[in-house]
N, C-alpha and C. Protein backbone atom coordinates (compact mmCIF):
# COMPACT_ATOMS: atom_id res chain seq x y z
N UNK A 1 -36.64 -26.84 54.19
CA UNK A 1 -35.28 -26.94 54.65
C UNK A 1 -35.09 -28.21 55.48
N UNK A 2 -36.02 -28.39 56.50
CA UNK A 2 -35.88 -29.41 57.26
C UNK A 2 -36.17 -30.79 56.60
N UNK A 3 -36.53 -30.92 55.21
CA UNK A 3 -37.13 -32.08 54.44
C UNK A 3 -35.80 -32.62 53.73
N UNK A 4 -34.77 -31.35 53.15
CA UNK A 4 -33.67 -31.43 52.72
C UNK A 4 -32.78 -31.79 53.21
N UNK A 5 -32.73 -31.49 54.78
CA UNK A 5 -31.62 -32.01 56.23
C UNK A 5 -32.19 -33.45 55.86
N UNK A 6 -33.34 -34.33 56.23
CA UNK A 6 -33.60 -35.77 56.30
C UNK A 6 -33.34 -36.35 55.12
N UNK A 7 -33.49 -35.60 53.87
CA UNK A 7 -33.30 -36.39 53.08
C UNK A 7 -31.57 -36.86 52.53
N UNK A 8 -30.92 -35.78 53.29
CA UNK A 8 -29.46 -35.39 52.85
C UNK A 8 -28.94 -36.74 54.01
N UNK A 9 -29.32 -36.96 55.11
CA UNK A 9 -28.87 -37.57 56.25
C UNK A 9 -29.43 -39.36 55.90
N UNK A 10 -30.58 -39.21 55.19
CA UNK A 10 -31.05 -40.46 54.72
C UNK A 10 -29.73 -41.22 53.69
N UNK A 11 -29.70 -40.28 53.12
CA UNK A 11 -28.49 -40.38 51.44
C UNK A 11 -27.34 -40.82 51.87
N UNK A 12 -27.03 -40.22 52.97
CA UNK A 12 -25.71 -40.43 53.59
C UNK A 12 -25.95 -41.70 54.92
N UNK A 13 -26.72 -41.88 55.01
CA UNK A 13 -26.58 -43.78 55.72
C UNK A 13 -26.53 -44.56 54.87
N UNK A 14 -27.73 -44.64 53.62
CA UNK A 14 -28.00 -45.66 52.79
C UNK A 14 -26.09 -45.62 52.66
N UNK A 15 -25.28 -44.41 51.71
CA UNK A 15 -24.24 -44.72 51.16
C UNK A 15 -22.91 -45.01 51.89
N UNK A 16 -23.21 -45.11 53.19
CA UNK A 16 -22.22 -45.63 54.26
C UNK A 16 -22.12 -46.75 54.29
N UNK A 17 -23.52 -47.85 54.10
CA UNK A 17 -23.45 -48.67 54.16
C UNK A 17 -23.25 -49.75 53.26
N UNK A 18 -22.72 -49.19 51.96
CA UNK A 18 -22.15 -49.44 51.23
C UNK A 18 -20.56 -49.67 50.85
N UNK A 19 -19.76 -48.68 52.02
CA UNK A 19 -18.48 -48.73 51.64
C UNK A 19 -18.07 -49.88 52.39
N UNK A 20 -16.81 -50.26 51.74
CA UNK A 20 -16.02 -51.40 52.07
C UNK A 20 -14.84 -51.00 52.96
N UNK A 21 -14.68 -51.72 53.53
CA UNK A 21 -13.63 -51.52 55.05
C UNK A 21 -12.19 -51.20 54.34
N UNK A 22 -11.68 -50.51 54.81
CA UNK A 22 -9.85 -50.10 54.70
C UNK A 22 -9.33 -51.16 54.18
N UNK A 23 -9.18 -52.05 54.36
CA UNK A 23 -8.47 -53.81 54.26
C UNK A 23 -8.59 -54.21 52.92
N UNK A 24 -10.26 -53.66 52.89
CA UNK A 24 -10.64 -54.50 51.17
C UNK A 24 -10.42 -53.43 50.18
N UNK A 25 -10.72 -52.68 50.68
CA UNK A 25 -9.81 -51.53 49.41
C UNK A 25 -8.94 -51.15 49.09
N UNK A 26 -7.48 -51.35 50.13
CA UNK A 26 -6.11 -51.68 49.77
C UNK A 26 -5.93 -52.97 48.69
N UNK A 27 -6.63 -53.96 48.98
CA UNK A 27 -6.81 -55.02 48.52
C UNK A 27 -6.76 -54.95 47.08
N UNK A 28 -8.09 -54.02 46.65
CA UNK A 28 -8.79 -53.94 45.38
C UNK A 28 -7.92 -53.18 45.07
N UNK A 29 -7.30 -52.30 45.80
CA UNK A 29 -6.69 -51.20 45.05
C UNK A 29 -5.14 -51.79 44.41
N UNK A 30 -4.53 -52.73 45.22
CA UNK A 30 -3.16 -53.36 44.85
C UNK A 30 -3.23 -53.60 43.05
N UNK A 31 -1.90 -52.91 42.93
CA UNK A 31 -1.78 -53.18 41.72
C UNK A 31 -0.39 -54.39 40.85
N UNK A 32 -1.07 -54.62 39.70
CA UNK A 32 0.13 -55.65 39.49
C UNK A 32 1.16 -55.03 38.37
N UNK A 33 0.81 -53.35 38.25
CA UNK A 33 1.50 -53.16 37.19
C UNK A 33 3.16 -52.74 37.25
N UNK A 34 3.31 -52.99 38.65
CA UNK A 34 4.55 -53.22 39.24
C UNK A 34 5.54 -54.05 38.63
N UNK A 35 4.88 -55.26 38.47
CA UNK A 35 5.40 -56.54 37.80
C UNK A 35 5.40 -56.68 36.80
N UNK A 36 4.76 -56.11 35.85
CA UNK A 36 4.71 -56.63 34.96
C UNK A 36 5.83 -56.96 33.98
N UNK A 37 6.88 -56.29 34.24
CA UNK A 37 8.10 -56.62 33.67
C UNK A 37 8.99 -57.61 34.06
N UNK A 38 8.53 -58.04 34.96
CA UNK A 38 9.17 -59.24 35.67
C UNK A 38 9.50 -60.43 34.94
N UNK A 39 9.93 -61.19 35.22
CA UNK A 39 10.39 -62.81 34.56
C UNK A 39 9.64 -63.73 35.49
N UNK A 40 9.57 -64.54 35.23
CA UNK A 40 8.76 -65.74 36.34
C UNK A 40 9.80 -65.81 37.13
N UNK A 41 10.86 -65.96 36.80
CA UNK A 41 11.78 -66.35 37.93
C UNK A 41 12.49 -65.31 38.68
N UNK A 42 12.23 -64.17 38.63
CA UNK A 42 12.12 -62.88 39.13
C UNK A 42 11.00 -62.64 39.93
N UNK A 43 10.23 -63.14 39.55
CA UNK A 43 8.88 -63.04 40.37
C UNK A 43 8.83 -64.27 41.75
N UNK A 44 9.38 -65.09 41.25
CA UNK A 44 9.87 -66.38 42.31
C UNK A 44 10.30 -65.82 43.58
N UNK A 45 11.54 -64.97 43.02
CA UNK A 45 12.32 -64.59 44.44
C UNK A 45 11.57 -63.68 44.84
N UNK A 46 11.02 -62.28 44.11
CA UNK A 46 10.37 -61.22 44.81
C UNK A 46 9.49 -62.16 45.66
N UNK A 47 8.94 -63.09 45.49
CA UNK A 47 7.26 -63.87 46.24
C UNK A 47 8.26 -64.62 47.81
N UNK A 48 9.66 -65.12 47.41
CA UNK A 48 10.50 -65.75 48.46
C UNK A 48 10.35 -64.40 49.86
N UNK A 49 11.21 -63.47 49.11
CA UNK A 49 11.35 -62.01 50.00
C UNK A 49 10.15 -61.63 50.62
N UNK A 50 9.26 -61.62 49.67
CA UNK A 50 7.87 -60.93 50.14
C UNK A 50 7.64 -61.78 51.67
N UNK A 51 7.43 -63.18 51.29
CA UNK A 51 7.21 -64.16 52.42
C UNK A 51 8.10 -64.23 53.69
N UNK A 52 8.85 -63.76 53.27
CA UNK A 52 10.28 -64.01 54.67
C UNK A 52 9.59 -62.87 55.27
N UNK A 53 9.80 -61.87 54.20
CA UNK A 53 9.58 -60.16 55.36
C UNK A 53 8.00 -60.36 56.00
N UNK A 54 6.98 -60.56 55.67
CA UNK A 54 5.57 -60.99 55.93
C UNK A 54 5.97 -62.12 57.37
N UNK A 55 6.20 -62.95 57.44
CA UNK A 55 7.18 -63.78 58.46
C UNK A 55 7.56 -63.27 59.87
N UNK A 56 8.21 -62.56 59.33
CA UNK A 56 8.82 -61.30 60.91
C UNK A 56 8.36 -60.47 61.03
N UNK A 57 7.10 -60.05 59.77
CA UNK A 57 6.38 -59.00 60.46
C UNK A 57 5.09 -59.63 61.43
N UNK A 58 5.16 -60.29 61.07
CA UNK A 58 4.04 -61.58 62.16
C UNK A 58 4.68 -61.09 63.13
N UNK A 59 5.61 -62.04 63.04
CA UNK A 59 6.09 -62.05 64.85
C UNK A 59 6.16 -60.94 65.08
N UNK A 60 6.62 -60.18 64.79
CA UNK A 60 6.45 -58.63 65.94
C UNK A 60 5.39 -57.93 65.67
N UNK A 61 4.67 -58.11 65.19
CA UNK A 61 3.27 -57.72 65.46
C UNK A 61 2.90 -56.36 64.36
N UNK A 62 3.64 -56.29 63.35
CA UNK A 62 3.36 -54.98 62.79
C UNK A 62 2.40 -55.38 61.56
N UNK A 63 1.15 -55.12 62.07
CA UNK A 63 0.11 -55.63 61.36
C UNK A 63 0.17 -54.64 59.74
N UNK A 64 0.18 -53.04 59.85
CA UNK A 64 -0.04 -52.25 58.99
C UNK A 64 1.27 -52.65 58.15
N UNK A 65 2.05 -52.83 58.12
CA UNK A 65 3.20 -53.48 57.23
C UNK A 65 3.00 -54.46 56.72
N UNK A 66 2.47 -55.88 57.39
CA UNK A 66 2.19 -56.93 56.99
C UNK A 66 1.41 -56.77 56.14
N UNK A 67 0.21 -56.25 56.44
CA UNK A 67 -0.71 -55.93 54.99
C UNK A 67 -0.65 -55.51 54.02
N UNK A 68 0.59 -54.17 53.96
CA UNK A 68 0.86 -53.94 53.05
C UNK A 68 1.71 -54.62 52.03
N UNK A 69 2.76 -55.68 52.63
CA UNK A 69 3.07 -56.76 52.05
C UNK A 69 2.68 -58.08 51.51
N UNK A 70 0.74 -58.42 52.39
CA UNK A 70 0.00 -58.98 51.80
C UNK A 70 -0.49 -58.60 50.13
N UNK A 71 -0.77 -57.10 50.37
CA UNK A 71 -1.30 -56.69 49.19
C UNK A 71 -0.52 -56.84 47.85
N UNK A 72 1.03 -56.66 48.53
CA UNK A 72 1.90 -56.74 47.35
C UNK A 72 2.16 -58.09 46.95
N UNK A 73 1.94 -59.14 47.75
CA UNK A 73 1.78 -60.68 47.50
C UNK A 73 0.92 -60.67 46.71
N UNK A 74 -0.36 -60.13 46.39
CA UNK A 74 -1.19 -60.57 45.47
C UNK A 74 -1.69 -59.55 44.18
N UNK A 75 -0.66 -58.77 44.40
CA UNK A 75 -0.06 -57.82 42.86
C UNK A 75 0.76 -58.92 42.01
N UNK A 76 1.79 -59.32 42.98
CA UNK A 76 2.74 -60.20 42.26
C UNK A 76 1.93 -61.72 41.68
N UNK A 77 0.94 -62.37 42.13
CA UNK A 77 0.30 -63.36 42.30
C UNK A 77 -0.74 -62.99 40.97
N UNK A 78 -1.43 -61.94 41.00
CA UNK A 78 -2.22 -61.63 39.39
C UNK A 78 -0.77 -61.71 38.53
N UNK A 79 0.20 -60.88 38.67
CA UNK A 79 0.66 -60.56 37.52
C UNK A 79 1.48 -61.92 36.98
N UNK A 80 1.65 -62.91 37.81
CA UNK A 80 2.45 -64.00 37.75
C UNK A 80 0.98 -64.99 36.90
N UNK A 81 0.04 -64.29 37.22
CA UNK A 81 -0.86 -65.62 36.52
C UNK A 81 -0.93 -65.04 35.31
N UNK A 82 -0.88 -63.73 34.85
CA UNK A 82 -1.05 -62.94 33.50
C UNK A 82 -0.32 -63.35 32.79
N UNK A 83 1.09 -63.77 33.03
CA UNK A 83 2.54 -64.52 32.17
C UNK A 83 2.13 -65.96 31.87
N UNK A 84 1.01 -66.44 32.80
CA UNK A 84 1.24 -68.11 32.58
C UNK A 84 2.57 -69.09 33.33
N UNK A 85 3.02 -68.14 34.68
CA UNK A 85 4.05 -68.71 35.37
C UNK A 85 4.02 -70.28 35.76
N UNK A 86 4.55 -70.62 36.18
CA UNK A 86 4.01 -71.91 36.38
C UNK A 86 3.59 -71.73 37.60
N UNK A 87 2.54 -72.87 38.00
CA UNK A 87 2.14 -73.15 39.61
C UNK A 87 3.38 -73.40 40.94
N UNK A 88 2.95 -72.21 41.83
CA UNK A 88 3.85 -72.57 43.09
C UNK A 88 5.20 -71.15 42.79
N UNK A 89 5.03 -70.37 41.81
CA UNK A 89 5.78 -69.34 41.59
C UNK A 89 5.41 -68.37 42.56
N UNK A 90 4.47 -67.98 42.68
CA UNK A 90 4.80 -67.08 43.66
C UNK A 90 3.87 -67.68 44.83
């Protein structure tokens, strides 16, 4: 029993130290299938908006928003390269 406790507690550090922080798995997790219907030049302005609101969420400090609008910056940013948008679109 007690061989099963160490080995169960062993299993579970090794695989802790494996996971990736909150930040990078929103990250990985962002998706672009949002966009995909988009136009490049639809995608232009969503990337304008995205940036303004990202902007003022700086300044006042609302980090968990900002990120989440980071993430959606780079949903829009794959899916804008999947079209062949041109450079500087989003």
């Amino acid at each position: 029993m007690k061989t099963k406790t160490c080995i169960g507690a062993a299993l579970l550090l090794v695989l802790s130290g494996c996971a990736s922080s909150p930040e990078n798995m929103d990250e990985a997790n962002a998706s672009a299938i949002s966009y995909q219907d988009f136009s490049c030049d639809l995608m232009a302005v969503e990337a304008k908006l995205i940036t303004t609101k990202m902007e003022e969420l700086q300044e006042s400090g609302a980090k968990k928003q900002y990120r989440a609008l980071k993430r959606q910056k780079k949903a829009l940013a794959r899916s804008a390269n999947k079209k062949d948008c041109p450079a500087g679109t989003v």
